[in-house]
C-alpha atoms as a PDB file:
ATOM      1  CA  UNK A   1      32.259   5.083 -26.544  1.00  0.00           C
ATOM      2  CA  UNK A   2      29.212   5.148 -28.842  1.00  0.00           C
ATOM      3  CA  UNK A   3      29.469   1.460 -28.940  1.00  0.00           C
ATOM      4  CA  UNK A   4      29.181   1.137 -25.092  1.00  0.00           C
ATOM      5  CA  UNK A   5      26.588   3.783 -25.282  1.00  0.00           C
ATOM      6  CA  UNK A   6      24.252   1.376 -27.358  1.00  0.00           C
ATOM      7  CA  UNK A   7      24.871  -1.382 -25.480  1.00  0.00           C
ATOM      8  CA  UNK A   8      23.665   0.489 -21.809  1.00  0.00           C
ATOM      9  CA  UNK A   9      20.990   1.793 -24.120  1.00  0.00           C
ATOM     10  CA  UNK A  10      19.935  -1.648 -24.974  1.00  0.00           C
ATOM     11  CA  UNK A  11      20.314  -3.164 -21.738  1.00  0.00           C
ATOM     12  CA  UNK A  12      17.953  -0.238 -20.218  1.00  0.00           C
ATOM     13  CA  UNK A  13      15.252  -1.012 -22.735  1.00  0.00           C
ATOM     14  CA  UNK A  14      15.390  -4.749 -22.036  1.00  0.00           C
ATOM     15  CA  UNK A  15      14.881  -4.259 -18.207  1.00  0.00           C
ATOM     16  CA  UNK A  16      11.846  -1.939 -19.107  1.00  0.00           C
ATOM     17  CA  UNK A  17      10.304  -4.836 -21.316  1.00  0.00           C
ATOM     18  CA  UNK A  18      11.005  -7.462 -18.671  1.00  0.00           C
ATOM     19  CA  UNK A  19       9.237  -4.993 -15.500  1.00  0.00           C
ATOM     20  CA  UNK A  20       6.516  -4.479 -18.095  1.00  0.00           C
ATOM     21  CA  UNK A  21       5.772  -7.662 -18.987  1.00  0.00           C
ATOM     22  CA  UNK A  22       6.281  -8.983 -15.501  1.00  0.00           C
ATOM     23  CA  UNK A  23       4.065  -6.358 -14.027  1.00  0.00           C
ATOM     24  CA  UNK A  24       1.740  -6.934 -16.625  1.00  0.00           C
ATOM     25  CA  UNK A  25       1.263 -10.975 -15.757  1.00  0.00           C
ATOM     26  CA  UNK A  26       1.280  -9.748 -11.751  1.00  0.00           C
ATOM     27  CA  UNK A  27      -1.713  -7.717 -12.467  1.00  0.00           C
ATOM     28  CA  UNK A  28      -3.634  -9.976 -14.757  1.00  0.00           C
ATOM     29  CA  UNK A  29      -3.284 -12.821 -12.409  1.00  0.00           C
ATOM     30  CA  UNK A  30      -4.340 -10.901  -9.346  1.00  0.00           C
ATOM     31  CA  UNK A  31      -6.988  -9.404 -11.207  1.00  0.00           C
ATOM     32  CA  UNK A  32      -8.369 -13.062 -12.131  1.00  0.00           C
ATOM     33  CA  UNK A  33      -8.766 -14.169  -9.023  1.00  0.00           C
ATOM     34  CA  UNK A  34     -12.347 -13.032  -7.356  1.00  0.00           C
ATOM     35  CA  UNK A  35     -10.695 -14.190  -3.562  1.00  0.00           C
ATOM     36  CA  UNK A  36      -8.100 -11.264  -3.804  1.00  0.00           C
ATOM     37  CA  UNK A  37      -9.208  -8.547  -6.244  1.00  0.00           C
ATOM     38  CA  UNK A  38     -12.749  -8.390  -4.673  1.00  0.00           C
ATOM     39  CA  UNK A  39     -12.041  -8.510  -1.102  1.00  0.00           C
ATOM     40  CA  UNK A  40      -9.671  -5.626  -1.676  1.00  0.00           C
ATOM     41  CA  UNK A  41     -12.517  -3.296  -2.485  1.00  0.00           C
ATOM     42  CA  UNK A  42     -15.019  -5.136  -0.684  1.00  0.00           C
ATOM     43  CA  UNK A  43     -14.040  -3.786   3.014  1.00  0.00           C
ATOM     44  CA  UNK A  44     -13.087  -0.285   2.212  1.00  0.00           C
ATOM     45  CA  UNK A  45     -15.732   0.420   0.153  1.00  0.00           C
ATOM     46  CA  UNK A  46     -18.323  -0.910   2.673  1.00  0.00           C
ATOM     47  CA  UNK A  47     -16.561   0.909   5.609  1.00  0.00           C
ATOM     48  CA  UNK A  48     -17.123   4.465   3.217  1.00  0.00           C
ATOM     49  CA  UNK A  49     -20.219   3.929   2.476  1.00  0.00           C
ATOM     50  CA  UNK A  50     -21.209   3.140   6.165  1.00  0.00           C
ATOM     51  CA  UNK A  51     -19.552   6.252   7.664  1.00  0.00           C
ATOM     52  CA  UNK A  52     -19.445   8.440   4.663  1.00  0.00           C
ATOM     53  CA  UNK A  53     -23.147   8.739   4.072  1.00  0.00           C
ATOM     54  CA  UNK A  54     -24.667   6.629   7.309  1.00  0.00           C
ATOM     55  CA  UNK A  55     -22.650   8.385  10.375  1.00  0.00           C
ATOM     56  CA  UNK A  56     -21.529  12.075  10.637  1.00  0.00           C
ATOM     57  CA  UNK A  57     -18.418  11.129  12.416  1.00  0.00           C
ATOM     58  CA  UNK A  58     -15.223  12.836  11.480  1.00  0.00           C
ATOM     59  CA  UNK A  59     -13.028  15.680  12.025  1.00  0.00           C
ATOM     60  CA  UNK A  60     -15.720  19.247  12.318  1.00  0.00           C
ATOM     61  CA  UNK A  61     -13.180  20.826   9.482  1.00  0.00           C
ATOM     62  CA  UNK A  62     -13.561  18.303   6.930  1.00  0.00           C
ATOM     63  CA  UNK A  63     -16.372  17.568   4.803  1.00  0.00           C
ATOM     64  CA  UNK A  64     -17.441  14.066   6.279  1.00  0.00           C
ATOM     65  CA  UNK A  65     -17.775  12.360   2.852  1.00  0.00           C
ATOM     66  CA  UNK A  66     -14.609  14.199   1.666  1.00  0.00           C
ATOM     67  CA  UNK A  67     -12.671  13.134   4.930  1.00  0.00           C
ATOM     68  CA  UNK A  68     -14.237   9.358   4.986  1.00  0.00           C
ATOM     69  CA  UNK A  69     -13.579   8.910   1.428  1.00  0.00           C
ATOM     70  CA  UNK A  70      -9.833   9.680   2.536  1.00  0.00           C
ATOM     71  CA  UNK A  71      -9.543   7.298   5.358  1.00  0.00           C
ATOM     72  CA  UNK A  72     -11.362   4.522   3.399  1.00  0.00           C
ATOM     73  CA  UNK A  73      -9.214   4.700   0.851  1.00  0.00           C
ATOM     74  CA  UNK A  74      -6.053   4.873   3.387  1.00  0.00           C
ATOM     75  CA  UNK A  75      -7.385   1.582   4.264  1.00  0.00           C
ATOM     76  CA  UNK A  76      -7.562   0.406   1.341  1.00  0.00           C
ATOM     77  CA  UNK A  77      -4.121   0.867  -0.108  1.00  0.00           C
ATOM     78  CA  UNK A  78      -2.607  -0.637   3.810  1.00  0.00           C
ATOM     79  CA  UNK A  79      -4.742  -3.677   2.830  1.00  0.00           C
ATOM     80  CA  UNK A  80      -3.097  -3.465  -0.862  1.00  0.00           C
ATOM     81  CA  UNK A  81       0.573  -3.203   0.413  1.00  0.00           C
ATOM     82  CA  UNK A  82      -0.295  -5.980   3.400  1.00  0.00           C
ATOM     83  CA  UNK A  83      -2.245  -8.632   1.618  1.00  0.00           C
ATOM     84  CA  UNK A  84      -2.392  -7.913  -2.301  1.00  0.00           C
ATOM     85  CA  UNK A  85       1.788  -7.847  -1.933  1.00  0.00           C
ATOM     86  CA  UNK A  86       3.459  -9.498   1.627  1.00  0.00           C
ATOM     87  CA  UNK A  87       1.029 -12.408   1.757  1.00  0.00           C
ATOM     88  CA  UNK A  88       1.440 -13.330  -2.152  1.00  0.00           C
ATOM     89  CA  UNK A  89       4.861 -13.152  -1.558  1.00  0.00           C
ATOM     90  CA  UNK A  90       5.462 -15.334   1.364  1.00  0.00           C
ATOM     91  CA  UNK A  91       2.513 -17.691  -0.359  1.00  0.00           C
ATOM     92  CA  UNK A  92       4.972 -17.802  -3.631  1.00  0.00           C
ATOM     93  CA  UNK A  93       8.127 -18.213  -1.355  1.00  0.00           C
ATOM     94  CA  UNK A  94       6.353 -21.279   0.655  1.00  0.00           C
ATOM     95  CA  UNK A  95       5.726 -23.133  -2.964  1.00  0.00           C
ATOM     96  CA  UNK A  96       9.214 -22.935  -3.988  1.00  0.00           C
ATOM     97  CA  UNK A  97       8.264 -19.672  -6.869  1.00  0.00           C
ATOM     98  CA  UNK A  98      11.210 -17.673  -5.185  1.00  0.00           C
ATOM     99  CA  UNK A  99      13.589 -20.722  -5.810  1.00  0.00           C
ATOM    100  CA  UNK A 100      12.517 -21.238  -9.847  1.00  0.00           C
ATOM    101  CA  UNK A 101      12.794 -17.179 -10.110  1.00  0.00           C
ATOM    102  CA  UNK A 102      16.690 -17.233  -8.873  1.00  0.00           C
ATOM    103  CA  UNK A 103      17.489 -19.495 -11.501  1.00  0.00           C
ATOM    104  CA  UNK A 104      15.465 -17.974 -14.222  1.00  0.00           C
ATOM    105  CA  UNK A 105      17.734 -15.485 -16.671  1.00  0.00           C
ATOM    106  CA  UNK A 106      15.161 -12.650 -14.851  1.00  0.00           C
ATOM    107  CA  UNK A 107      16.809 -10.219 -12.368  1.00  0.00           C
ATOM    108  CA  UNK A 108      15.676 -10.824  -8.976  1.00  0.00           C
ATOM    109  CA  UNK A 109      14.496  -7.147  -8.245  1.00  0.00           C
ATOM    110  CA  UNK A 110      12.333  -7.452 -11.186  1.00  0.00           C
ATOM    111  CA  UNK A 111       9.868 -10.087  -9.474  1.00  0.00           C
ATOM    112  CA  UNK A 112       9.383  -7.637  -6.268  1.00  0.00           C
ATOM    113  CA  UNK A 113       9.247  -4.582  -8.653  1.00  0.00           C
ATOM    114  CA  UNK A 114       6.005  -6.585 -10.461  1.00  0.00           C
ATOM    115  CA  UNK A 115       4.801  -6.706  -7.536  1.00  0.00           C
ATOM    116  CA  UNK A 116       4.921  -3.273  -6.401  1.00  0.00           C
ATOM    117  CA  UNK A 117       3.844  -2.156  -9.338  1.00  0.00           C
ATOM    118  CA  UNK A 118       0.935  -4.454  -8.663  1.00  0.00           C
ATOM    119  CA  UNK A 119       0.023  -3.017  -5.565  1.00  0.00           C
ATOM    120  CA  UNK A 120       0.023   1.098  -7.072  1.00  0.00           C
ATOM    121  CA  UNK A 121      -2.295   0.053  -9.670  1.00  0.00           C
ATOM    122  CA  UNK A 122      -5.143  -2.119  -7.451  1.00  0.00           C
ATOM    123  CA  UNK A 123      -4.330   0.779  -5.040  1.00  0.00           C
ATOM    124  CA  UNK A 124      -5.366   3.777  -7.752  1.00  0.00           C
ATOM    125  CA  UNK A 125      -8.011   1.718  -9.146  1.00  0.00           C
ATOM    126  CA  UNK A 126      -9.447   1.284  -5.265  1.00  0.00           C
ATOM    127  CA  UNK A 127      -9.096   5.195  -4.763  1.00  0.00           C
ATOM    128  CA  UNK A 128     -10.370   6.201  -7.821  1.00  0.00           C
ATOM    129  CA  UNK A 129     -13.497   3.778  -7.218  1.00  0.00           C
ATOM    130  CA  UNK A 130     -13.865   5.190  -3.352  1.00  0.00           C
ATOM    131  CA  UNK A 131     -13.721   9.036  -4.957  1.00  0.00           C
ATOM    132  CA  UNK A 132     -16.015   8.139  -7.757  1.00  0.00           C
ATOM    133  CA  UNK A 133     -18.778   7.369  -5.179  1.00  0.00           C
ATOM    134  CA  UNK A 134     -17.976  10.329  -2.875  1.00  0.00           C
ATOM    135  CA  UNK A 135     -18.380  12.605  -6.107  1.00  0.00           C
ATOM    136  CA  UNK A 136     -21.304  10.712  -7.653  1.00  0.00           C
ATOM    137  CA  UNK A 137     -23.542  10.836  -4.525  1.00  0.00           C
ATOM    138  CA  UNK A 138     -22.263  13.026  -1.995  1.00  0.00           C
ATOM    139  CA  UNK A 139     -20.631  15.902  -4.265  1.00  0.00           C
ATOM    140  CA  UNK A 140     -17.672  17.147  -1.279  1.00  0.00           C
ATOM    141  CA  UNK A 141     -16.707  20.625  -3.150  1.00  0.00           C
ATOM    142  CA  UNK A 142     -13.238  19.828  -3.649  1.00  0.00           C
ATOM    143  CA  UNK A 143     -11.004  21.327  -6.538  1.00  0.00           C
ATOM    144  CA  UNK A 144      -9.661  18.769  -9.128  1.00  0.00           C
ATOM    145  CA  UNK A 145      -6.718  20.163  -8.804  1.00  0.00           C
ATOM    146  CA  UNK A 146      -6.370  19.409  -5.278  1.00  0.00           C
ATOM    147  CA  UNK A 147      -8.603  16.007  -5.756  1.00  0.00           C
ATOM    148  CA  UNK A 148      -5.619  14.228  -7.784  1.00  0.00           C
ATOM    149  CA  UNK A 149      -3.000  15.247  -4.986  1.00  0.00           C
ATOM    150  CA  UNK A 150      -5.287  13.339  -2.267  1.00  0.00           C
ATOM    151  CA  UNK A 151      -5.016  10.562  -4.924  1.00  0.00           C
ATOM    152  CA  UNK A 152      -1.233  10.632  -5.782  1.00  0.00           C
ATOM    153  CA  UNK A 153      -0.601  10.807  -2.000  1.00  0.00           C
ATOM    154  CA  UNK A 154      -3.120   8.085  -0.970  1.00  0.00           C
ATOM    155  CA  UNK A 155      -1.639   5.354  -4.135  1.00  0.00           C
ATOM    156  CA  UNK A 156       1.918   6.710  -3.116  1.00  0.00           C
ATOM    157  CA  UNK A 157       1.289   5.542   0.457  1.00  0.00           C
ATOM    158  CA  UNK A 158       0.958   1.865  -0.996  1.00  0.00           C
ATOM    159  CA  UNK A 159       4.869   1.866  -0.942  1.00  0.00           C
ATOM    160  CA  UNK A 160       5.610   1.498   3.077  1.00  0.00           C
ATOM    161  CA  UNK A 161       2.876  -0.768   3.750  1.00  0.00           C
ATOM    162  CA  UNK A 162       4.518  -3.056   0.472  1.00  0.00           C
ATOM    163  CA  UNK A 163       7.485  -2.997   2.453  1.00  0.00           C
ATOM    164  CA  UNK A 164       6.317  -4.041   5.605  1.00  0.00           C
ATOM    165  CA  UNK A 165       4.329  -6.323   4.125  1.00  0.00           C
ATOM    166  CA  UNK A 166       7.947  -7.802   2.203  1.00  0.00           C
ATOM    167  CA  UNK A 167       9.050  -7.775   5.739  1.00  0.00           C
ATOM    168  CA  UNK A 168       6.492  -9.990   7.259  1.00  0.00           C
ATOM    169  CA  UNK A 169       6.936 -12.432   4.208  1.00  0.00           C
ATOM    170  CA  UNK A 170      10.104 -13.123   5.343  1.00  0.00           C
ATOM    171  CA  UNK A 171      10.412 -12.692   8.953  1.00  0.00           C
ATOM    172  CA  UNK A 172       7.349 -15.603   9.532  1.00  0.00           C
ATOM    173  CA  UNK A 173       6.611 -18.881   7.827  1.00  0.00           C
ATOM    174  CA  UNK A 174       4.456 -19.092   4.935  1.00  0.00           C
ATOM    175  CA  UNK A 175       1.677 -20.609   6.018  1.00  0.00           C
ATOM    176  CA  UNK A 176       1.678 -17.836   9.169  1.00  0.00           C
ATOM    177  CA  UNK A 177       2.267 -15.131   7.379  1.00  0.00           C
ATOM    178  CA  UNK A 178      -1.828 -14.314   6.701  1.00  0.00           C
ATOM    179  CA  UNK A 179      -2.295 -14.308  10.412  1.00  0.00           C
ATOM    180  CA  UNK A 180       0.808 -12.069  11.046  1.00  0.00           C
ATOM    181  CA  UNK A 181      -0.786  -9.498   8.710  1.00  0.00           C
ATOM    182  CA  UNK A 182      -3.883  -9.703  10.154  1.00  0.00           C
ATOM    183  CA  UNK A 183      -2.491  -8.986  13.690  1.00  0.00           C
ATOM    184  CA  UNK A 184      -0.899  -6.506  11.939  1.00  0.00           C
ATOM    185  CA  UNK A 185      -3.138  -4.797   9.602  1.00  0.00           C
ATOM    186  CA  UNK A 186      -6.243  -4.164  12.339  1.00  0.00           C
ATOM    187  CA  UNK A 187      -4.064  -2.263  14.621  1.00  0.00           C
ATOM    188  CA  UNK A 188      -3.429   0.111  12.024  1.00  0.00           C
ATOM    189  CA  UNK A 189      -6.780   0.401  10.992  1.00  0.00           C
ATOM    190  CA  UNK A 190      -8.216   0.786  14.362  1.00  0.00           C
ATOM    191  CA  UNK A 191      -5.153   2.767  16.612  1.00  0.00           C
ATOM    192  CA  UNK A 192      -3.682   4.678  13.825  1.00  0.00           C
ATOM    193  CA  UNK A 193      -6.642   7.279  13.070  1.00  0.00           C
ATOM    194  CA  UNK A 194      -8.659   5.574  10.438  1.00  0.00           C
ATOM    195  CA  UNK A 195     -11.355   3.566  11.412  1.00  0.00           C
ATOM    196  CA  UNK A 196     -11.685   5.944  14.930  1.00  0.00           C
ATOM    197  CA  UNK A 197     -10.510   9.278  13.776  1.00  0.00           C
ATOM    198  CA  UNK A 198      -7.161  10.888  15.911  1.00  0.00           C
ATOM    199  CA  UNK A 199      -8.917  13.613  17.504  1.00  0.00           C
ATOM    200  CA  UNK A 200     -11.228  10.774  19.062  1.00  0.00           C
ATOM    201  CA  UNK A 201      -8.982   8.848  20.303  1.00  0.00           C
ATOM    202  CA  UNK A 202      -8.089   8.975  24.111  1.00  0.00           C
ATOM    203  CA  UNK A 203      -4.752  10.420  25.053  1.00  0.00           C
ATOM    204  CA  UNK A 204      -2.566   7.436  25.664  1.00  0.00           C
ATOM    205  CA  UNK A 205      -4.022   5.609  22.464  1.00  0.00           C
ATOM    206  CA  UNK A 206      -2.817   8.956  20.627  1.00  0.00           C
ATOM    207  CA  UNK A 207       0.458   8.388  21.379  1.00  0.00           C
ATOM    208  CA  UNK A 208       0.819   5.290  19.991  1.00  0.00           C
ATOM    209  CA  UNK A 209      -1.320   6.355  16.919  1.00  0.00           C
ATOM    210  CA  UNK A 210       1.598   8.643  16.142  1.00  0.00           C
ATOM    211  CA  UNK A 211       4.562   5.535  16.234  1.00  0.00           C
ATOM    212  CA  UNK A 212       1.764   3.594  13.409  1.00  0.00           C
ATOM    213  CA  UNK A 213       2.727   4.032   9.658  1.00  0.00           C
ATOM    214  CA  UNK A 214      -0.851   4.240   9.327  1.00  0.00           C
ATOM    215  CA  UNK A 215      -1.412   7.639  10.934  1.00  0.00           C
ATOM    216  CA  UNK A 216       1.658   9.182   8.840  1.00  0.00           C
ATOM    217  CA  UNK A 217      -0.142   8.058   5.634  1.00  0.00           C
ATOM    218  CA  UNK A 218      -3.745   9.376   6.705  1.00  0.00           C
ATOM    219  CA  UNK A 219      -2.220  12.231   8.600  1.00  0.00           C
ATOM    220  CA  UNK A 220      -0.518  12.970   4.999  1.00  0.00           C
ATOM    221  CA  UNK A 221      -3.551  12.531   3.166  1.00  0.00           C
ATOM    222  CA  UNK A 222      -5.707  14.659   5.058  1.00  0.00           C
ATOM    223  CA  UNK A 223      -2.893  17.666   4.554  1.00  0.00           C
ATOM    224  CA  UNK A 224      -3.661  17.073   0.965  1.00  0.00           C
ATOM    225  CA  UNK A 225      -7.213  17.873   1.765  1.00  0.00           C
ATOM    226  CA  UNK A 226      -6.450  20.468   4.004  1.00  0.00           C
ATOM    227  CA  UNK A 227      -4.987  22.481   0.907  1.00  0.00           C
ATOM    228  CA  UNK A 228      -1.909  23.191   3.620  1.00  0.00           C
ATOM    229  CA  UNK A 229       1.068  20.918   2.827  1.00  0.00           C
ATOM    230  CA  UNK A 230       2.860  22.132   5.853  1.00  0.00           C
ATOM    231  CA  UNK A 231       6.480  21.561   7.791  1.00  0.00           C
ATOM    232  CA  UNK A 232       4.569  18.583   9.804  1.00  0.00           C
ATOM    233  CA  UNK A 233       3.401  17.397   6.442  1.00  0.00           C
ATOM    234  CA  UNK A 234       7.185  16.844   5.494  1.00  0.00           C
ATOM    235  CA  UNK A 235       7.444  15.037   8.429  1.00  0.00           C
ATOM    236  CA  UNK A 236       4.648  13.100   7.814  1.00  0.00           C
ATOM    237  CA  UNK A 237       6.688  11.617   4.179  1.00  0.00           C
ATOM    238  CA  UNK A 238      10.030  11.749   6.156  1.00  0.00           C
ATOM    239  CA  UNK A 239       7.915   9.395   8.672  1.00  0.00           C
ATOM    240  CA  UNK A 240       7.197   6.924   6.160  1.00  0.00           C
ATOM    241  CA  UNK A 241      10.343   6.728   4.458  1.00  0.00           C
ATOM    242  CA  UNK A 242      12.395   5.876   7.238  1.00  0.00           C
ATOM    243  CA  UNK A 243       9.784   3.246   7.609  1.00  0.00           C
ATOM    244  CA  UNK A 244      10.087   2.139   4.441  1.00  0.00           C
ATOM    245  CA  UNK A 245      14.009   1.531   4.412  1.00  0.00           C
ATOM    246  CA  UNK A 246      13.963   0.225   7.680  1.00  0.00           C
ATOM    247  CA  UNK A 247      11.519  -3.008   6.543  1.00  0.00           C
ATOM    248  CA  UNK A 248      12.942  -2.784   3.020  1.00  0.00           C
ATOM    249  CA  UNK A 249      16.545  -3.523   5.372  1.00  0.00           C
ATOM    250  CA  UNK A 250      14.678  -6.117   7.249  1.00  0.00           C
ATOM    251  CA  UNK A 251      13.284  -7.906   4.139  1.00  0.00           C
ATOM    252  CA  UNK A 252      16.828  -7.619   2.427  1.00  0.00           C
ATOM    253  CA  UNK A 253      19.031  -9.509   5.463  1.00  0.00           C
ATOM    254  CA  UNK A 254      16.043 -12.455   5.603  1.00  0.00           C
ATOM    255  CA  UNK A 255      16.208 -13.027   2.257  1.00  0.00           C
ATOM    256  CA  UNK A 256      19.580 -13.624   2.224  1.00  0.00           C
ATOM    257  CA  UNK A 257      19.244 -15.764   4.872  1.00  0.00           C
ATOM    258  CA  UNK A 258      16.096 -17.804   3.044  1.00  0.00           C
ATOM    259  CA  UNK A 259      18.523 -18.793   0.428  1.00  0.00           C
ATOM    260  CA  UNK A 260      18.477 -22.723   0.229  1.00  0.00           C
ATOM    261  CA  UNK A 261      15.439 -22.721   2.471  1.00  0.00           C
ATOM    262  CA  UNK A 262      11.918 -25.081   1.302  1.00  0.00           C
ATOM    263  CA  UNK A 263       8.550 -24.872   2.907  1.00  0.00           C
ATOM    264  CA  UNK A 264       6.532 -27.976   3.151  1.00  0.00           C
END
């Protein structure tokens, strides 16, 4: 018993120093190249900056820096989960990275788990950079109590938007799979209460605000500001979980299907 014990032990710690090391590299590499890293920042911070201290534009009971600090940093961690994770993933499936990783002694999971992990850390280093600004120059009185829940929600929301983006890596071709996302990621930006807050929005747009991921994760967010984390709230992260299982499900059948396939 003790015997098997050690062994599950020892096969729990090896796991850990493969996701660590693989996470590790996945960060390193992404963080080396200026195309991906600095884009990632590049938009939301600009888009902050523009309505957070330019434009007085937002909902009447949040602070506007406080609130646009929020939705740029929603935007952020979509482009994180959407670029930084399901176009680097179809990219490595079109040059054959999938097909060396199956034969490799690593455990499949452990390549997509790299990757998420990945994606939370550019997405927390993105928030904390948005904040840091909103703090520095505009001073929002917020607690910082209730300042790292906006972050744990907002790096937390990277999750769906990895999955869909895993979706889209596998539904489309390689070499379509940037386009896809774009098509993709603006509609969330733009109909799902970020860029144009909800309560702008005209009626019929609203309603299909509310079937986005997008508005979930924003909607979430800004209960976190609120200080209320009501019933709706809930529903907000019940929201995005189905959503995640649902393209984590639609990922899982096309990669089984992939097997054997090459891109040219």
């Amino acid at each position: 018993m003790n015997g098997s014990r050690q062994l599950t032990r020892q096969g729990l710690l090896h796991l850990l120093r493969i996701a660590y090391h693989e996470s590790k590299m996945e960060f390193v590499k992404c963080l080396r190249l200026p195309a991906f890293s600095v884009s990632l920042f590049v938009f939301p911070i600009g888009m902050f900056l523009f309505f957070g201290f330019g434009m007085n534009w937002g909902p009447n009971d949040v602070d506007n820096t406080l609130y646009w600090a929020t939705a740029s940093s929603c935007m952020g961690v979509i482009g994180v989960g959407l670029f930084g994770f399901g176009v680097y993933v179809a990219t490595e499936r079109g040059q054959g990275w999938l097909l060396l990783k199956r034969v490799s002694p690593m455990p499949p999971l452990m390549y997509f788990l790299a990757k998420v992990v990945m994606s939370i850390l550019f997405s927390t280093i993105v928030v904390l950079v948005i904040f840091g600004i909103a703090l520095f120059f505009g001073s929002p009185e917020v607690q910082a109590l209730r300042l790292m829940l906006i972050c744990v929600v907002l790096v937390l929301s990277t999750i769906p938007f990895c999955a869909l983006g895993l979706a889209i890596a596998y539904l489309v071709g390689p070499n379509s799979a940037h386009a896809v996302v774009n098509l993709v990621y603006l509609p969330q930006l733009f109909l799902g209460g970020i860029v144009v807050p909800f309560e702008v929005l005209p009626g019929y747009l609203q309603s299909v605000a509310t079937a986005m991921p997008s508005f979930h994760s924003i909607q979430l967010a800004l209960h976190a500001v609120e200080v209320n984390i009501s019933a709706s709230a809930y529903t907000h992260m019940a929201v995005l979980t189905i959503y995640s299982v649902l393209f984590v499900a639609v990922a899982v059948f096309f990669y089984y299907r992939d097997e054997g396939k090459t891109f040219g």
